[in-house]
PDB file of N, CA and C in Angstrom:
ATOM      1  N   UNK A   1       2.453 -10.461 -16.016  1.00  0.00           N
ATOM      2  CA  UNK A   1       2.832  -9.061 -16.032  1.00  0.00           C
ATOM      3  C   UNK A   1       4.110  -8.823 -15.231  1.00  0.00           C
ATOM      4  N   UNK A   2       3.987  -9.769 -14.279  1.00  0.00           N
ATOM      5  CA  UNK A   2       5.447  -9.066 -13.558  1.00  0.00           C
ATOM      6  C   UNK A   2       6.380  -9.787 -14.085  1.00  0.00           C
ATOM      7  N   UNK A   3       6.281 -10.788 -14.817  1.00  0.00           N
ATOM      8  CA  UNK A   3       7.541 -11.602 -15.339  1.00  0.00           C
ATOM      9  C   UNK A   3       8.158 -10.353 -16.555  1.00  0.00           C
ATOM     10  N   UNK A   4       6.924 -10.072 -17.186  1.00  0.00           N
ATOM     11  CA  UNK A   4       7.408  -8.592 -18.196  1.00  0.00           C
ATOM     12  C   UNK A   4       7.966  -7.955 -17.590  1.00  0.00           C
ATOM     13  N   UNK A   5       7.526  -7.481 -16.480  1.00  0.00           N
ATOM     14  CA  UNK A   5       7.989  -5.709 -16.328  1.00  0.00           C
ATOM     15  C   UNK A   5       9.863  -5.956 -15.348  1.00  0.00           C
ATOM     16  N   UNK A   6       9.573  -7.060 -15.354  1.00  0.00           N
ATOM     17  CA  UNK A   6      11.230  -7.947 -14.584  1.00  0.00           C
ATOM     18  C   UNK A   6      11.677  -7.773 -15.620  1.00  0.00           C
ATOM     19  N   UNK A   7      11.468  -8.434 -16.939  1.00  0.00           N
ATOM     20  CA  UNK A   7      12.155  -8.777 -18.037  1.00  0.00           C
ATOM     21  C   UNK A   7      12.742  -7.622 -18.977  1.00  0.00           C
ATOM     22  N   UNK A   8      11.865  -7.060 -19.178  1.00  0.00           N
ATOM     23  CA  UNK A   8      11.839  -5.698 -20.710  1.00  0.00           C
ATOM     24  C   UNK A   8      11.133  -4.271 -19.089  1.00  0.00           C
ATOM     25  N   UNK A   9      11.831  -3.399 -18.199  1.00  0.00           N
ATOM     26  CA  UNK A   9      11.049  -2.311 -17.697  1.00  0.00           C
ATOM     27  C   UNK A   9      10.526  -1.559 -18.918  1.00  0.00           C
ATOM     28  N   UNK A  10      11.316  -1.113 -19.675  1.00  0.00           N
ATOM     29  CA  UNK A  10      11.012  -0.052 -20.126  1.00  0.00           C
ATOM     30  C   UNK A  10       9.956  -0.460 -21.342  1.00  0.00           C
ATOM     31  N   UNK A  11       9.836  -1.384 -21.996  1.00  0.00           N
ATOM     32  CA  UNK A  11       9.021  -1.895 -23.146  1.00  0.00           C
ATOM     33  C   UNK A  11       7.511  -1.935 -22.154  1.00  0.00           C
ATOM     34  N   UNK A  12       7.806  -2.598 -21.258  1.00  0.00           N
ATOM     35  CA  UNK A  12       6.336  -2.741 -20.129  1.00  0.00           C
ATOM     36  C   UNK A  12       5.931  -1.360 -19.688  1.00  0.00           C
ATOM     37  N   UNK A  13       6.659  -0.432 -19.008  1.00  0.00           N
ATOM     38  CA  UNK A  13       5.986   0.727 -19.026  1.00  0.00           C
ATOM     39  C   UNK A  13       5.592   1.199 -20.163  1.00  0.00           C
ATOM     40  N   UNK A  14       6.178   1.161 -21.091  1.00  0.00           N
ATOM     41  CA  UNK A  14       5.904   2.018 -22.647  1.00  0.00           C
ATOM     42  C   UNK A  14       4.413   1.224 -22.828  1.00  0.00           C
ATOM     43  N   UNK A  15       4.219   0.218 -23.025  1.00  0.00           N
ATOM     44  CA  UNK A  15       2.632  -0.363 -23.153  1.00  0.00           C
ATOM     45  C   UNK A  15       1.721   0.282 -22.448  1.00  0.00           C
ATOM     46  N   UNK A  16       2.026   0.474 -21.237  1.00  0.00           N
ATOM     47  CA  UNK A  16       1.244   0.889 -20.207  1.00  0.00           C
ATOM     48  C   UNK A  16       1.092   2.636 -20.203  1.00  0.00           C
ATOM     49  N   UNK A  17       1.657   3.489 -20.553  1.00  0.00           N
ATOM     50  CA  UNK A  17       1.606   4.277 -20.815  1.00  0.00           C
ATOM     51  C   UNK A  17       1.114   5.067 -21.987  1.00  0.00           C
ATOM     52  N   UNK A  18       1.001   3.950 -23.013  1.00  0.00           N
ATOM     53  CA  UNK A  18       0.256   3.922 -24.252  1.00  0.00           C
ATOM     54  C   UNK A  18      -1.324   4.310 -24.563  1.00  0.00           C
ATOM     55  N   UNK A  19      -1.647   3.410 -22.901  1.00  0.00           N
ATOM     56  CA  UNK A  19      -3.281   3.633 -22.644  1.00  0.00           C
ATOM     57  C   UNK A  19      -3.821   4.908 -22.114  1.00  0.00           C
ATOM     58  N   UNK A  20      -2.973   5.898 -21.820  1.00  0.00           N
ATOM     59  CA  UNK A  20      -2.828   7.316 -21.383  1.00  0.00           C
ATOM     60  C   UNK A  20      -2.854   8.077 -23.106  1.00  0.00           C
ATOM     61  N   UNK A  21      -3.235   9.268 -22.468  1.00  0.00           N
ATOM     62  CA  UNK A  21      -3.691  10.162 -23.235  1.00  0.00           C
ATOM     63  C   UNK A  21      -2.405  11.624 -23.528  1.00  0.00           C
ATOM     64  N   UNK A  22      -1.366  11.033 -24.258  1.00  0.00           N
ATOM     65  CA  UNK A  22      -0.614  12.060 -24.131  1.00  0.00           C
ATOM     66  C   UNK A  22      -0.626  13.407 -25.296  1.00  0.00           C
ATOM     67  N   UNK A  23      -0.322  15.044 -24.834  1.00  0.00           N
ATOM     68  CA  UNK A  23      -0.677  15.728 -25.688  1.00  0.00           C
ATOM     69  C   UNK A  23       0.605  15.817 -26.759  1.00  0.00           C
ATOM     70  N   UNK A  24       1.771  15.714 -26.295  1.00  0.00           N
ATOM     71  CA  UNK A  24       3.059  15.385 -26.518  1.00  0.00           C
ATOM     72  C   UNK A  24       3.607  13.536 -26.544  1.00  0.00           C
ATOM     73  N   UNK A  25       3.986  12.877 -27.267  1.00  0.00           N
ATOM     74  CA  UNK A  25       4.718  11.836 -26.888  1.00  0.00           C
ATOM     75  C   UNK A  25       5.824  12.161 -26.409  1.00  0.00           C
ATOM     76  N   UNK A  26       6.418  10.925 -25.878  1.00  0.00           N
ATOM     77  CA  UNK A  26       7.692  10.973 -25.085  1.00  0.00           C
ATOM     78  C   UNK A  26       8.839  10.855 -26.360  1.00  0.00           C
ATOM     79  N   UNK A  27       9.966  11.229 -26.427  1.00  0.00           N
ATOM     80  CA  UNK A  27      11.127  10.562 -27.422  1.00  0.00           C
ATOM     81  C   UNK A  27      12.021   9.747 -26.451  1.00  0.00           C
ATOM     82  N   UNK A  28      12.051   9.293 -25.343  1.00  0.00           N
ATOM     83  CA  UNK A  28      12.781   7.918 -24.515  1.00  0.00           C
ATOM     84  C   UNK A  28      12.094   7.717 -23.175  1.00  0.00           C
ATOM     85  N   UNK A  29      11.535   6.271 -23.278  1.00  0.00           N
ATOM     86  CA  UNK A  29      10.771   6.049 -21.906  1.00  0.00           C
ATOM     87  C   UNK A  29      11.593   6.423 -20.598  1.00  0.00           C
ATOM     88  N   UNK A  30      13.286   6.257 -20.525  1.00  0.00           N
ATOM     89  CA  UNK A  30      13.658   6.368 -19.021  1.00  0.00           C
ATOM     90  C   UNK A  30      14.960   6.647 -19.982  1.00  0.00           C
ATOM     91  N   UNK A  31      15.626   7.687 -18.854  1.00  0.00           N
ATOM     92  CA  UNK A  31      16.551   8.391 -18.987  1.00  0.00           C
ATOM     93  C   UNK A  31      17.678   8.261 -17.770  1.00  0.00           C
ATOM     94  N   UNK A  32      18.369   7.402 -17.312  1.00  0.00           N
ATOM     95  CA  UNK A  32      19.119   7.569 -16.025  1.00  0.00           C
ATOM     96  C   UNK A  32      20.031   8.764 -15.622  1.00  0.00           C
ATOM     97  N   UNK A  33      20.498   9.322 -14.865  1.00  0.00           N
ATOM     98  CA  UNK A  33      21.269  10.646 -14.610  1.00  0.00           C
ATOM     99  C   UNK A  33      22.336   9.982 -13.654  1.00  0.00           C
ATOM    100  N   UNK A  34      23.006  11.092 -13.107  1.00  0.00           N
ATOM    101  CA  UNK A  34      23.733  10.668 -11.861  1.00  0.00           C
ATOM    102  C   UNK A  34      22.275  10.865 -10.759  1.00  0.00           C
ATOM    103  N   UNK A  35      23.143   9.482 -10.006  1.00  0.00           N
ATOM    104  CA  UNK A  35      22.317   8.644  -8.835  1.00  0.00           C
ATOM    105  C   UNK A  35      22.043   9.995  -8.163  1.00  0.00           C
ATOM    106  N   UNK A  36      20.751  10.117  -7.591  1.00  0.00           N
ATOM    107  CA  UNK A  36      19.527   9.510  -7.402  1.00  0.00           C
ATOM    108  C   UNK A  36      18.797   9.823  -8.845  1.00  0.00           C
ATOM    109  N   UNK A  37      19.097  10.607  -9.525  1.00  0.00           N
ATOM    110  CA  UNK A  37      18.568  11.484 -10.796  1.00  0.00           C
ATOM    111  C   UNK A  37      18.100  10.153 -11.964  1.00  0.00           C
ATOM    112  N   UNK A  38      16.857  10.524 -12.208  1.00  0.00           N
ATOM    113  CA  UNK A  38      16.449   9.970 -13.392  1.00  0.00           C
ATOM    114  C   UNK A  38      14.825  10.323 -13.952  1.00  0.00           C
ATOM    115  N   UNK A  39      14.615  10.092 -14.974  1.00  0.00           N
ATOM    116  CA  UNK A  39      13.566  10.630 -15.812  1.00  0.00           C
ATOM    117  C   UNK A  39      12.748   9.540 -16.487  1.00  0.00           C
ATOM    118  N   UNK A  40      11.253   9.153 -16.366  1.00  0.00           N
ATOM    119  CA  UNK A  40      10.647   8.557 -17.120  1.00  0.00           C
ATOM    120  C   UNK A  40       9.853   9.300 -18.472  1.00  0.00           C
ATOM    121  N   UNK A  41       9.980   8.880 -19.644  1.00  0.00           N
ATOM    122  CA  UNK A  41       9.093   9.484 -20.710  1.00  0.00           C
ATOM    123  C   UNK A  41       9.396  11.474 -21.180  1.00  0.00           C
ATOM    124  N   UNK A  42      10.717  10.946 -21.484  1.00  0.00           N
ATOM    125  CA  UNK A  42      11.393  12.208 -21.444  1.00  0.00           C
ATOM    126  C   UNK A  42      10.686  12.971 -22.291  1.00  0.00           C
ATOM    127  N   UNK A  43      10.385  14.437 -22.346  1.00  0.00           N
ATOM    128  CA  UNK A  43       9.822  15.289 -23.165  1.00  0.00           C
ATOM    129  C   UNK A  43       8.492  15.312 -23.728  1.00  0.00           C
ATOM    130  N   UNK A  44       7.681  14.114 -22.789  1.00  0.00           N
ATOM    131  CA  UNK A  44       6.151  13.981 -23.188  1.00  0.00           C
ATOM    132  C   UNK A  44       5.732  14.979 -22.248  1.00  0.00           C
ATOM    133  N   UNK A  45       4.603  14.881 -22.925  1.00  0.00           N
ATOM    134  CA  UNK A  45       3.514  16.064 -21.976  1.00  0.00           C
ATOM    135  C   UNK A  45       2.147  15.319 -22.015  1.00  0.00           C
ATOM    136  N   UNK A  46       1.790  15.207 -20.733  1.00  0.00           N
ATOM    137  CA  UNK A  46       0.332  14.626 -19.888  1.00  0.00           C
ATOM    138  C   UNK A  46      -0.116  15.327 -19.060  1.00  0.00           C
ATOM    139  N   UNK A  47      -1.369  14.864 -18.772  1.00  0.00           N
ATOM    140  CA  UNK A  47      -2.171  15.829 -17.699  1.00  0.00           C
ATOM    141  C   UNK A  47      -2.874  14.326 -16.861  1.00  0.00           C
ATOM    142  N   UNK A  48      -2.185  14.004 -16.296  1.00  0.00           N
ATOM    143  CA  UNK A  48      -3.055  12.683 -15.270  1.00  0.00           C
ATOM    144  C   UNK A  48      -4.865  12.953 -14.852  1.00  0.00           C
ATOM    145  N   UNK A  49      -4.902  14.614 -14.093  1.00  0.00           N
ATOM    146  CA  UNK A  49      -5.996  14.784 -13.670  1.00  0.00           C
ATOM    147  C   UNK A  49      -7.046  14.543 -15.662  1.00  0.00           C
ATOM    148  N   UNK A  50      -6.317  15.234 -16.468  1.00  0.00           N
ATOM    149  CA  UNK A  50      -6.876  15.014 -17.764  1.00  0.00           C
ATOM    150  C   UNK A  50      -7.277  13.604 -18.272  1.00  0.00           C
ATOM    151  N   UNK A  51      -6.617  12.738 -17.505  1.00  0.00           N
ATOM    152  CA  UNK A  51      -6.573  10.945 -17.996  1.00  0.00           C
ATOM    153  C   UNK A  51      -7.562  10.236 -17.297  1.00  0.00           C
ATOM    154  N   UNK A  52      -8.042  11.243 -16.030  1.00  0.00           N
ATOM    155  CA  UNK A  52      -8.789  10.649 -15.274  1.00  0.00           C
ATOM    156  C   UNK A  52     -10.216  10.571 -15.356  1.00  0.00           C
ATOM    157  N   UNK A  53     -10.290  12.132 -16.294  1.00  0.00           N
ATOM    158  CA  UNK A  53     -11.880  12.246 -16.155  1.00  0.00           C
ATOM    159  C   UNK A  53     -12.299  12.958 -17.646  1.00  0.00           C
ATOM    160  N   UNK A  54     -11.726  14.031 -17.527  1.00  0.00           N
ATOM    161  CA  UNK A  54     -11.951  14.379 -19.417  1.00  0.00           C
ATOM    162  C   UNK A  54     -12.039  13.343 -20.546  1.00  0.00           C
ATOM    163  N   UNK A  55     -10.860  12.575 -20.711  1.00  0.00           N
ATOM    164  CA  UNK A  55     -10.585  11.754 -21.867  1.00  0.00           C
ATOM    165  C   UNK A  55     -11.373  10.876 -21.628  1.00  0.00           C
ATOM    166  N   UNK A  56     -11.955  10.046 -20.653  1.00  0.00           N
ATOM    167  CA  UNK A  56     -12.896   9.434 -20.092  1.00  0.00           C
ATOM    168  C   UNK A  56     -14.051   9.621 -20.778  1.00  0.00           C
ATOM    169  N   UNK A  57     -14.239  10.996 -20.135  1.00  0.00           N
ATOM    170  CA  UNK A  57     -15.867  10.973 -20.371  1.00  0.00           C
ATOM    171  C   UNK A  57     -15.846  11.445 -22.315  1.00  0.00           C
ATOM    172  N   UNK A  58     -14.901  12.267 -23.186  1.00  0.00           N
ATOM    173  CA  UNK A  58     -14.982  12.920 -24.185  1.00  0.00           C
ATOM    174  C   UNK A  58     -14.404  11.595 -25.246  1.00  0.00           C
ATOM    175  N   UNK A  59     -13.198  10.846 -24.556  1.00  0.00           N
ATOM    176  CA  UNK A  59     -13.142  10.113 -25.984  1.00  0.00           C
ATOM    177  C   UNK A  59     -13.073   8.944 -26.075  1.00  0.00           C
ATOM    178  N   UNK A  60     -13.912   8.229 -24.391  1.00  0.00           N
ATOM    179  CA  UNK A  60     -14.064   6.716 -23.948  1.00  0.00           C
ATOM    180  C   UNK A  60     -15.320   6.519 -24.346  1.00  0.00           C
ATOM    181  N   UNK A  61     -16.113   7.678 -24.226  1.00  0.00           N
ATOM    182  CA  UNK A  61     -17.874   7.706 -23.932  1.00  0.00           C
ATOM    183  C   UNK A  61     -17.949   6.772 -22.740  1.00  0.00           C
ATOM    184  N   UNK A  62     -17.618   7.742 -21.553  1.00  0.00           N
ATOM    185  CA  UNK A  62     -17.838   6.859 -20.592  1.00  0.00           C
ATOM    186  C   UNK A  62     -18.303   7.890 -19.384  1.00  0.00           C
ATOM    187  N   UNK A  63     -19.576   8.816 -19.747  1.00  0.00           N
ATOM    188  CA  UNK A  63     -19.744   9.754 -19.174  1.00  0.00           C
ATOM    189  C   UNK A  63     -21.300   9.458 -18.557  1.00  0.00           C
ATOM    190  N   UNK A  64     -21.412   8.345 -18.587  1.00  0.00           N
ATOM    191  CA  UNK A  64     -22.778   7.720 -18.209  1.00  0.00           C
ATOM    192  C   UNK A  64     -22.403   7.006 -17.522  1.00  0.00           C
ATOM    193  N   UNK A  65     -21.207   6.350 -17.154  1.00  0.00           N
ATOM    194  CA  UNK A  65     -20.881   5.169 -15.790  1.00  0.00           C
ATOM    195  C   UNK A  65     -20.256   5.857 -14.739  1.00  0.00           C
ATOM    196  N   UNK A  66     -20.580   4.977 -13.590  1.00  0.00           N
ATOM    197  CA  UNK A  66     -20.140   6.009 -12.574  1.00  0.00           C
ATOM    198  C   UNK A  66     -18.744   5.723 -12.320  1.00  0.00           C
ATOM    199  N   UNK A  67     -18.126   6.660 -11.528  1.00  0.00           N
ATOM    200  CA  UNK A  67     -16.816   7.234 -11.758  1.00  0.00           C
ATOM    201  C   UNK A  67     -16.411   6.812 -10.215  1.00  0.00           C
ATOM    202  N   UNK A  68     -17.071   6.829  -9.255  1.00  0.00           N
ATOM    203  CA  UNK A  68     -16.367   5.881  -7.891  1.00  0.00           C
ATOM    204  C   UNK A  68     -17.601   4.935  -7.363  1.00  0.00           C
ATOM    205  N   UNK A  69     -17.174   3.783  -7.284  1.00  0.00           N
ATOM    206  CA  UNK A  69     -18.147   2.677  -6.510  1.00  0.00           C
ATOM    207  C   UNK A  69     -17.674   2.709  -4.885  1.00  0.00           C
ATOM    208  N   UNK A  70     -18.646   2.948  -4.124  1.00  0.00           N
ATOM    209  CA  UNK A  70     -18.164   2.598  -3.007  1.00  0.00           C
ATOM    210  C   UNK A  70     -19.212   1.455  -2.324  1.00  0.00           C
ATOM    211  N   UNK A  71     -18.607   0.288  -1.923  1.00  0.00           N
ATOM    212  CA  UNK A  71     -19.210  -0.364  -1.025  1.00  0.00           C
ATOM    213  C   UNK A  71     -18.817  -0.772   0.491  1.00  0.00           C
ATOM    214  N   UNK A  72     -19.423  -0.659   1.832  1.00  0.00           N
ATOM    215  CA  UNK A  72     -19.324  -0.868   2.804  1.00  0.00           C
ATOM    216  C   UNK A  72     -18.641  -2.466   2.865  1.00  0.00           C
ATOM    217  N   UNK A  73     -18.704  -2.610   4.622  1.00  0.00           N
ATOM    218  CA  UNK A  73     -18.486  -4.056   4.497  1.00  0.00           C
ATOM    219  C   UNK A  73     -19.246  -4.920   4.872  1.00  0.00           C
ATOM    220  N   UNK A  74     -20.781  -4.084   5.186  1.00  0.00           N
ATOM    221  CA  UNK A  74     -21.774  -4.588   5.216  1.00  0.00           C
ATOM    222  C   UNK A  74     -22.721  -4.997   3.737  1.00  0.00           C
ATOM    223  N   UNK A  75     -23.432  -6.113   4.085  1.00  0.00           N
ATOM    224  CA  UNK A  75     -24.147  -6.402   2.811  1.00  0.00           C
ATOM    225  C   UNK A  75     -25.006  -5.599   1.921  1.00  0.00           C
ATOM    226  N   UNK A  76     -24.952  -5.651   0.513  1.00  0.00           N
ATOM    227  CA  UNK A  76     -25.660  -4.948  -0.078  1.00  0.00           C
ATOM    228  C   UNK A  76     -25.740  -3.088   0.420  1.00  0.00           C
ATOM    229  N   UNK A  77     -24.821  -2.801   0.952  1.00  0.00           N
ATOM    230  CA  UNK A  77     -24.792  -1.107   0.819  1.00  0.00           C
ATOM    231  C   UNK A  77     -23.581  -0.488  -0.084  1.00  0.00           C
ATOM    232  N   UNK A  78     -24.088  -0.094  -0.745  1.00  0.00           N
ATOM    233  CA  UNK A  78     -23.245   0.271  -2.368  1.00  0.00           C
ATOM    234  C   UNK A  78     -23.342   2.399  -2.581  1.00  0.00           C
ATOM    235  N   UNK A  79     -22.640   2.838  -3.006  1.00  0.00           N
ATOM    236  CA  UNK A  79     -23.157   4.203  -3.244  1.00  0.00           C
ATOM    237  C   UNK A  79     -22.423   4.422  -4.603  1.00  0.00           C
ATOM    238  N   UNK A  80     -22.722   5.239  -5.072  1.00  0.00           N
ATOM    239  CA  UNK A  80     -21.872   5.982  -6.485  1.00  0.00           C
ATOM    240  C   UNK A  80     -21.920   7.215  -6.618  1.00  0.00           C
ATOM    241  N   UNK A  81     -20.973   7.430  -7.428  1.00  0.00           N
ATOM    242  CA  UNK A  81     -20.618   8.958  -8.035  1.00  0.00           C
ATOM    243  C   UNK A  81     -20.689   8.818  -9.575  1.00  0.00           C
ATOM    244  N   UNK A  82     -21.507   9.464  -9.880  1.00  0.00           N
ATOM    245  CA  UNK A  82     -21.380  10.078 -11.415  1.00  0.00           C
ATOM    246  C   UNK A  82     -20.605  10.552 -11.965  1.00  0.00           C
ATOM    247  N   UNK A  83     -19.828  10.645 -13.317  1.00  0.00           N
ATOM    248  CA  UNK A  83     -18.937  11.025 -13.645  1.00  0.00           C
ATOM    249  C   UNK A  83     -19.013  12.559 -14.038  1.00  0.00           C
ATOM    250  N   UNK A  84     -20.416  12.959 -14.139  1.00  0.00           N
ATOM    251  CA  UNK A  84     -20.745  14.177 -15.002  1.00  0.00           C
ATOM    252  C   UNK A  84     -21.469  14.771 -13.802  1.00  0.00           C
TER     253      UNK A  84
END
């Protein structure tokens, strides 16, 4: 992966961004401006908090697994969160 994202940035983000749920696509992954200025995924429209848990649970079917694992660093103490 990092030999990709060295090689091709913008083809490697575009994959990766693929797995997101956009309501809009983008028409150009990165856009440079004058320095410091620049733009990834120009003119798409996303909702991250939407990628995190809606699309999840509505069009992964993944509304039955839990949604944070936490384990200590002691043995065998585990907790979870439900997604729903």
């Amino acid at each position: 992966m990092i030999d990709r994202a060295a090689d091709d940035v913008e083809g490697f983000w575009e994959d990766i961004a693929k797995e997101l749920h956009w309501f809009e696509p983008w028409d150009k992954v990165y856009e440079e401006g004058k320095y410091p200025f620049f733009r990834w995924f120009v003119d798409g429209k996303t909702n991250l908090s939407h990628n995190c848990l809606d699309y999840q649970v509505s069009q992964k079917n993944r509304g039955d697994k839990a949604a944070i694992i936490w384990e200590s660093g002691e043995k065998g103490k585990q907790k979870s969160s439900e997604m729903t």
